[in-house]
PDB file of N, CA and C in Angstrom:
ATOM      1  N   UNK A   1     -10.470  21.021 -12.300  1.00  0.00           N
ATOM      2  CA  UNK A   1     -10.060  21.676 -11.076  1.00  0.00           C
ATOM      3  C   UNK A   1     -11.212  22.546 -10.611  1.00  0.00           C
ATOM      4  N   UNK A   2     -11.421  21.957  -9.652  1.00  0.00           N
ATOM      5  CA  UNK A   2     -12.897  22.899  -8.925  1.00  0.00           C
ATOM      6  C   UNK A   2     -12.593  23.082  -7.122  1.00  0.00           C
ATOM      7  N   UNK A   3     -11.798  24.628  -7.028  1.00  0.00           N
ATOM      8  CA  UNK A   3     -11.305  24.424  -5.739  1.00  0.00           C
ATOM      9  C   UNK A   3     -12.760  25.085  -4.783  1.00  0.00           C
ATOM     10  N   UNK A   4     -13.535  25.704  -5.800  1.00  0.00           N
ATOM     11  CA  UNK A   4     -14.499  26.245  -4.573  1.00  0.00           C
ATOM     12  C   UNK A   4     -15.515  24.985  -4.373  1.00  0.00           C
ATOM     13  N   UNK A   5     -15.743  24.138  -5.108  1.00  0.00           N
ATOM     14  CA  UNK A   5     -16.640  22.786  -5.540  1.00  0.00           C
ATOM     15  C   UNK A   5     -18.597  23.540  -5.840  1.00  0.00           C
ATOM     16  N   UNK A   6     -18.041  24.227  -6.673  1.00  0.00           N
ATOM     17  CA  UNK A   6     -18.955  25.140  -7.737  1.00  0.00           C
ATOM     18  C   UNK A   6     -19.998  23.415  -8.247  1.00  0.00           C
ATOM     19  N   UNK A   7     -20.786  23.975  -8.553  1.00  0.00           N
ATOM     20  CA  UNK A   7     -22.159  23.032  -9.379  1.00  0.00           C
ATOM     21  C   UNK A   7     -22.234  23.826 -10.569  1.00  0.00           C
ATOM     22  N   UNK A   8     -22.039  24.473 -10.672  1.00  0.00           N
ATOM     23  CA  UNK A   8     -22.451  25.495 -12.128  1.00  0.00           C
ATOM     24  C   UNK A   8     -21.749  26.298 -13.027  1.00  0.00           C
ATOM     25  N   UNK A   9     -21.604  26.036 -14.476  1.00  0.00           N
ATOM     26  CA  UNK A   9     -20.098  26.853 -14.913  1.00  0.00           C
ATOM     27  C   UNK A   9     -20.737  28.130 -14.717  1.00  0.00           C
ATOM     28  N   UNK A  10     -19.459  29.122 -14.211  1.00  0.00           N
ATOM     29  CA  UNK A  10     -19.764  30.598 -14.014  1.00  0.00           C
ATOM     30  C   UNK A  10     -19.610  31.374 -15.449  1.00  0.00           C
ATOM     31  N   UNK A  11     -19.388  30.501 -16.227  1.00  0.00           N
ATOM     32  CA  UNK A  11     -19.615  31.545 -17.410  1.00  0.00           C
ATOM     33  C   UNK A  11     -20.822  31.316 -18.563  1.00  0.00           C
ATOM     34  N   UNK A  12     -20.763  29.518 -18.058  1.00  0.00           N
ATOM     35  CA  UNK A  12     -22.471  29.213 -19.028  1.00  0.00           C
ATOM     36  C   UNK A  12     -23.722  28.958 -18.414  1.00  0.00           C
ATOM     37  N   UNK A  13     -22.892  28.780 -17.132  1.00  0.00           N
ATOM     38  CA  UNK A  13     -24.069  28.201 -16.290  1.00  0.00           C
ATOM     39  C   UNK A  13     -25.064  26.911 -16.696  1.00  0.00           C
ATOM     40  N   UNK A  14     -24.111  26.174 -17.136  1.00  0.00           N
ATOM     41  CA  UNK A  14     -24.432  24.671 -17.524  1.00  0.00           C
ATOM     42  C   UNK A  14     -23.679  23.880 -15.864  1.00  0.00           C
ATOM     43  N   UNK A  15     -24.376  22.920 -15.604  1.00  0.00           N
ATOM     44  CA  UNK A  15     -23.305  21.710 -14.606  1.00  0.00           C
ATOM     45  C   UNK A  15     -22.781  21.264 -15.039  1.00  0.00           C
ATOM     46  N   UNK A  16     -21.927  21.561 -13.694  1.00  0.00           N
ATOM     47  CA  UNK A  16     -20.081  20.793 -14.351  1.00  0.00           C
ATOM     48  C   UNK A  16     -20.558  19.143 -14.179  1.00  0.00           C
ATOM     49  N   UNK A  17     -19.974  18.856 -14.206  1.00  0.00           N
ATOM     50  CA  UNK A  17     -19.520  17.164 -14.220  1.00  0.00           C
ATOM     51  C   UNK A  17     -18.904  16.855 -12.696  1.00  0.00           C
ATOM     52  N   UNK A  18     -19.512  16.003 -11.972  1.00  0.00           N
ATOM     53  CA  UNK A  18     -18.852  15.424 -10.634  1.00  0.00           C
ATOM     54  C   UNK A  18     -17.595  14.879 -10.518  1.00  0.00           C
ATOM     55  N   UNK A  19     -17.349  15.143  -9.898  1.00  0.00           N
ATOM     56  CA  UNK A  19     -16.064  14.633  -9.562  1.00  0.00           C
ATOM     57  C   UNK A  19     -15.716  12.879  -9.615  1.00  0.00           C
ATOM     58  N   UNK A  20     -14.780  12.121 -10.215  1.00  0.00           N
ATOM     59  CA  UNK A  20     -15.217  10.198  -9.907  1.00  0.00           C
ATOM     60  C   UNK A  20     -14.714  10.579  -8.837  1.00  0.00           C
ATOM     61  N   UNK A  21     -15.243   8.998  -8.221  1.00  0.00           N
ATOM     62  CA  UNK A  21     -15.108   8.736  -6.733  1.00  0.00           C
ATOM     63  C   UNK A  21     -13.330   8.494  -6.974  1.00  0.00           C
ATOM     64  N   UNK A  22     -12.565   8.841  -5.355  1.00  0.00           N
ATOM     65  CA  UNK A  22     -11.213   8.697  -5.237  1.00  0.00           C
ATOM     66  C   UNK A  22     -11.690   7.418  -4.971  1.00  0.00           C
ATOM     67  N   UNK A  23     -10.199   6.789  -5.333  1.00  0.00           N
ATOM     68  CA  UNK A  23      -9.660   5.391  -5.065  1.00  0.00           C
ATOM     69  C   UNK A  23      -9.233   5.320  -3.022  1.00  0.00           C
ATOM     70  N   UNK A  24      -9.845   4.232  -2.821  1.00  0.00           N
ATOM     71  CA  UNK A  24      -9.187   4.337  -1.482  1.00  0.00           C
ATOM     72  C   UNK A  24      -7.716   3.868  -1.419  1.00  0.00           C
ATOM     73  N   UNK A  25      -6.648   4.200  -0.458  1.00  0.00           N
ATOM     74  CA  UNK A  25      -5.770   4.361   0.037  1.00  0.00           C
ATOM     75  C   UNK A  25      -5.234   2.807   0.236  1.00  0.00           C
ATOM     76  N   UNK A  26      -3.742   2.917  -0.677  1.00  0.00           N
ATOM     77  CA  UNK A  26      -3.554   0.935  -0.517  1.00  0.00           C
ATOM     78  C   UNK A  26      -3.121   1.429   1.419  1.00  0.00           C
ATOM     79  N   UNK A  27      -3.059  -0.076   2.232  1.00  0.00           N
ATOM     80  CA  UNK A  27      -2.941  -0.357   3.611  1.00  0.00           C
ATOM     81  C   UNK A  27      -1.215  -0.142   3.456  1.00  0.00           C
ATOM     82  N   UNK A  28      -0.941   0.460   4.406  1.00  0.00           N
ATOM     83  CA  UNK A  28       0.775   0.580   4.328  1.00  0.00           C
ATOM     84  C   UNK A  28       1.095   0.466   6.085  1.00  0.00           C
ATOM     85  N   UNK A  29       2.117   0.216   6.154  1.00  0.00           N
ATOM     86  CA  UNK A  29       2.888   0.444   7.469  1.00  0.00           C
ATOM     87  C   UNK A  29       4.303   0.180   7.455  1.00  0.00           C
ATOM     88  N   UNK A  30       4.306   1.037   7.777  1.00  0.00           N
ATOM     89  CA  UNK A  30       5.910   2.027   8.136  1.00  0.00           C
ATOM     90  C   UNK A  30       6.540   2.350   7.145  1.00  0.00           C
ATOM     91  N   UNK A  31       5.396   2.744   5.912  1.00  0.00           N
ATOM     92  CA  UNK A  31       6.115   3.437   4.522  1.00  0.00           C
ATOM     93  C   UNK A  31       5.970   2.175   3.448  1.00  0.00           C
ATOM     94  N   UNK A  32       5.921   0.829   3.505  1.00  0.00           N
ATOM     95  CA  UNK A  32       6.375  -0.348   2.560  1.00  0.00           C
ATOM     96  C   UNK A  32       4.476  -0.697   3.150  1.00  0.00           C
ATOM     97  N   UNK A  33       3.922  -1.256   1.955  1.00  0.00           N
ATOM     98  CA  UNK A  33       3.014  -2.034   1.756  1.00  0.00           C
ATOM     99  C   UNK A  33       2.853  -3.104   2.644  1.00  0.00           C
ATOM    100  N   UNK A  34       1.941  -3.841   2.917  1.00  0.00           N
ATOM    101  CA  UNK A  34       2.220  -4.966   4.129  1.00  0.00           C
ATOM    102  C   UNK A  34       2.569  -6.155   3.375  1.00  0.00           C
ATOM    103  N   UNK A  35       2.084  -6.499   2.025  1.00  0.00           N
ATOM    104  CA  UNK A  35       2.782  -7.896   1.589  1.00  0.00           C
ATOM    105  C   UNK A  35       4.215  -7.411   1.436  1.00  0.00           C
ATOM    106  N   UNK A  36       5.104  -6.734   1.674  1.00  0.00           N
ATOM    107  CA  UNK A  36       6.404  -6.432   1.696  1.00  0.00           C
ATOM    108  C   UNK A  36       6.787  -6.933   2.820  1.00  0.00           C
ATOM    109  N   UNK A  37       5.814  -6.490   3.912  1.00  0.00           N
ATOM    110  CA  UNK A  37       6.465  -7.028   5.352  1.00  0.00           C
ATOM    111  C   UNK A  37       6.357  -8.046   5.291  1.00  0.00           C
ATOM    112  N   UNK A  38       5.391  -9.257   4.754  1.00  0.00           N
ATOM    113  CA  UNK A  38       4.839 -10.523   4.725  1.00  0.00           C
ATOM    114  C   UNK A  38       6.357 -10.582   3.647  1.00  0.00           C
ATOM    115  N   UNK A  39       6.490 -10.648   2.865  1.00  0.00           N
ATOM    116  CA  UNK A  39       7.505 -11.180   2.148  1.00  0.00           C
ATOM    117  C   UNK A  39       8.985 -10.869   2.982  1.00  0.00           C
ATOM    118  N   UNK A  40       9.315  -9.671   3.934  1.00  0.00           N
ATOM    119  CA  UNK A  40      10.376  -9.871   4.180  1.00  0.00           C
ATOM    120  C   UNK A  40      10.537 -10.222   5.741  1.00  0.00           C
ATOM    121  N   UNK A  41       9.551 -11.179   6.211  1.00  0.00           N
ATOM    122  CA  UNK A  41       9.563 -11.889   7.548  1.00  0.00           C
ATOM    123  C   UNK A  41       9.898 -12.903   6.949  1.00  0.00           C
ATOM    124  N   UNK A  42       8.884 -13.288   5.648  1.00  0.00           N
ATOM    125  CA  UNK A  42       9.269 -14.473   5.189  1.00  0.00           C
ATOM    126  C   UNK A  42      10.965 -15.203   4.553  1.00  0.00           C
ATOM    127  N   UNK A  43      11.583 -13.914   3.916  1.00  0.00           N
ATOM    128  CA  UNK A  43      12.786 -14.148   3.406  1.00  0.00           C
ATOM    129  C   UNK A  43      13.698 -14.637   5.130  1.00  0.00           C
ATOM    130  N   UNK A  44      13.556 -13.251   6.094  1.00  0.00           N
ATOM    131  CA  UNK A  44      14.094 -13.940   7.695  1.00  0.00           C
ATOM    132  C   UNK A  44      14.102 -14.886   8.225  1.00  0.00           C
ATOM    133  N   UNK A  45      13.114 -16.030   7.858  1.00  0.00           N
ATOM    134  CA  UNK A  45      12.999 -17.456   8.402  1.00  0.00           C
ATOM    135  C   UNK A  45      13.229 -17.906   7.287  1.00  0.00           C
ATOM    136  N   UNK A  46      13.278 -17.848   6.441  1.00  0.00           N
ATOM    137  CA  UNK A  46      13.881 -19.025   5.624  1.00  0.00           C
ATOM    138  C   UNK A  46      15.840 -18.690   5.562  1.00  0.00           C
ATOM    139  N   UNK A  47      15.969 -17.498   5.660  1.00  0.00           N
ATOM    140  CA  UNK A  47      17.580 -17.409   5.844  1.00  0.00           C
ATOM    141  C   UNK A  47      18.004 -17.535   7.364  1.00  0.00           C
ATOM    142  N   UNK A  48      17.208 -18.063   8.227  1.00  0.00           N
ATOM    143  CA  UNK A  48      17.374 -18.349   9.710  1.00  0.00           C
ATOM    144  C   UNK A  48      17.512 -19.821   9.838  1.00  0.00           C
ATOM    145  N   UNK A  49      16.084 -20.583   9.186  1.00  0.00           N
ATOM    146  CA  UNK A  49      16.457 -21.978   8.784  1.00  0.00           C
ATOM    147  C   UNK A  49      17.244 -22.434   7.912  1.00  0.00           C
ATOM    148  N   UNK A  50      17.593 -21.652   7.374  1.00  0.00           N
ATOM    149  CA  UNK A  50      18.638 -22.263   6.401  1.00  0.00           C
ATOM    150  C   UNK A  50      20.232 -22.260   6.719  1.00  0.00           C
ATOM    151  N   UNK A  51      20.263 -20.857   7.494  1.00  0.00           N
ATOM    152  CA  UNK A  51      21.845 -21.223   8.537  1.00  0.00           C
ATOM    153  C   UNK A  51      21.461 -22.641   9.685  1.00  0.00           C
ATOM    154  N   UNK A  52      20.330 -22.659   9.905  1.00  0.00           N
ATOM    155  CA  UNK A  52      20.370 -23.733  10.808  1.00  0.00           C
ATOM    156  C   UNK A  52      21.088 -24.953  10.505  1.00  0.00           C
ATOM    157  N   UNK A  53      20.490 -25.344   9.373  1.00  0.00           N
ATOM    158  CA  UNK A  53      20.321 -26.550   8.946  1.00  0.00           C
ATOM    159  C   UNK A  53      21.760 -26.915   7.935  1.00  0.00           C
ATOM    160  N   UNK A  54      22.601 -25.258   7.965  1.00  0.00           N
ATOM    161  CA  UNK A  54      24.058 -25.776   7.309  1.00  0.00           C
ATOM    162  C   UNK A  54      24.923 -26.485   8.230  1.00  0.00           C
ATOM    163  N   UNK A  55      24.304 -25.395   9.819  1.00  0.00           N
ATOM    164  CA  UNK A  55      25.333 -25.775  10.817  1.00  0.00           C
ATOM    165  C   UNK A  55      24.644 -27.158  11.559  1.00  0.00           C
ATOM    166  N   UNK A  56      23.898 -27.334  11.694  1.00  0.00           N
ATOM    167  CA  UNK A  56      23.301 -28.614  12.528  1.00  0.00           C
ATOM    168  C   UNK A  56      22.622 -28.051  13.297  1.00  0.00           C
ATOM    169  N   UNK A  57      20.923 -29.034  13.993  1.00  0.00           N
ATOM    170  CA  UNK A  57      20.328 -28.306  15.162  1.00  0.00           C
ATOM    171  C   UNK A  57      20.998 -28.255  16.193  1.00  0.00           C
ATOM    172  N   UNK A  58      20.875 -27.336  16.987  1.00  0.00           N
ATOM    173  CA  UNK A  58      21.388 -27.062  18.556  1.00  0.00           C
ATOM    174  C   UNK A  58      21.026 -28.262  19.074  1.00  0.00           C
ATOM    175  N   UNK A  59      22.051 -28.919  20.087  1.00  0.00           N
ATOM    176  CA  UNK A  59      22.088 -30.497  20.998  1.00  0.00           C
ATOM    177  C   UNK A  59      21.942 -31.065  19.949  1.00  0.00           C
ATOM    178  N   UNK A  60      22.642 -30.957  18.936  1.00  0.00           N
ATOM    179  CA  UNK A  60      22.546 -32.545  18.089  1.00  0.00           C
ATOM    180  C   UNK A  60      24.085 -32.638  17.784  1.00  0.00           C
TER     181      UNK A  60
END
């Protein structure tokens, strides 16, 4: 924890150790991950075609 982002211990005055690099940020939208959205467009057409095809296509 280095909130002032000090280079030097204040009591030995040795260098601290850097910080690792942060991880970047997974891609999200609207709170859920996007292969979530990709998976639940996907579940919508397949339970869209699949009422289709219990009831028959339209004009047939």
């Amino acid at each position: 924890w280095n909130p002032d982002d000090k280079d030097v211990c204040w009591r030995c005055q040795t260098p601290l150790p850097k910080a690792p690099p942060s991880k970047p940020k997974r891609q999200t939208f609207g709170g859920l991950p996007v292969w979530m959205w990709v998976a639940l467009a996907l579940l919508f057409l397949v339970m869209n075609f699949g009422s289709c095809m219990m009831m028959g296509a339209p004009g047939s």
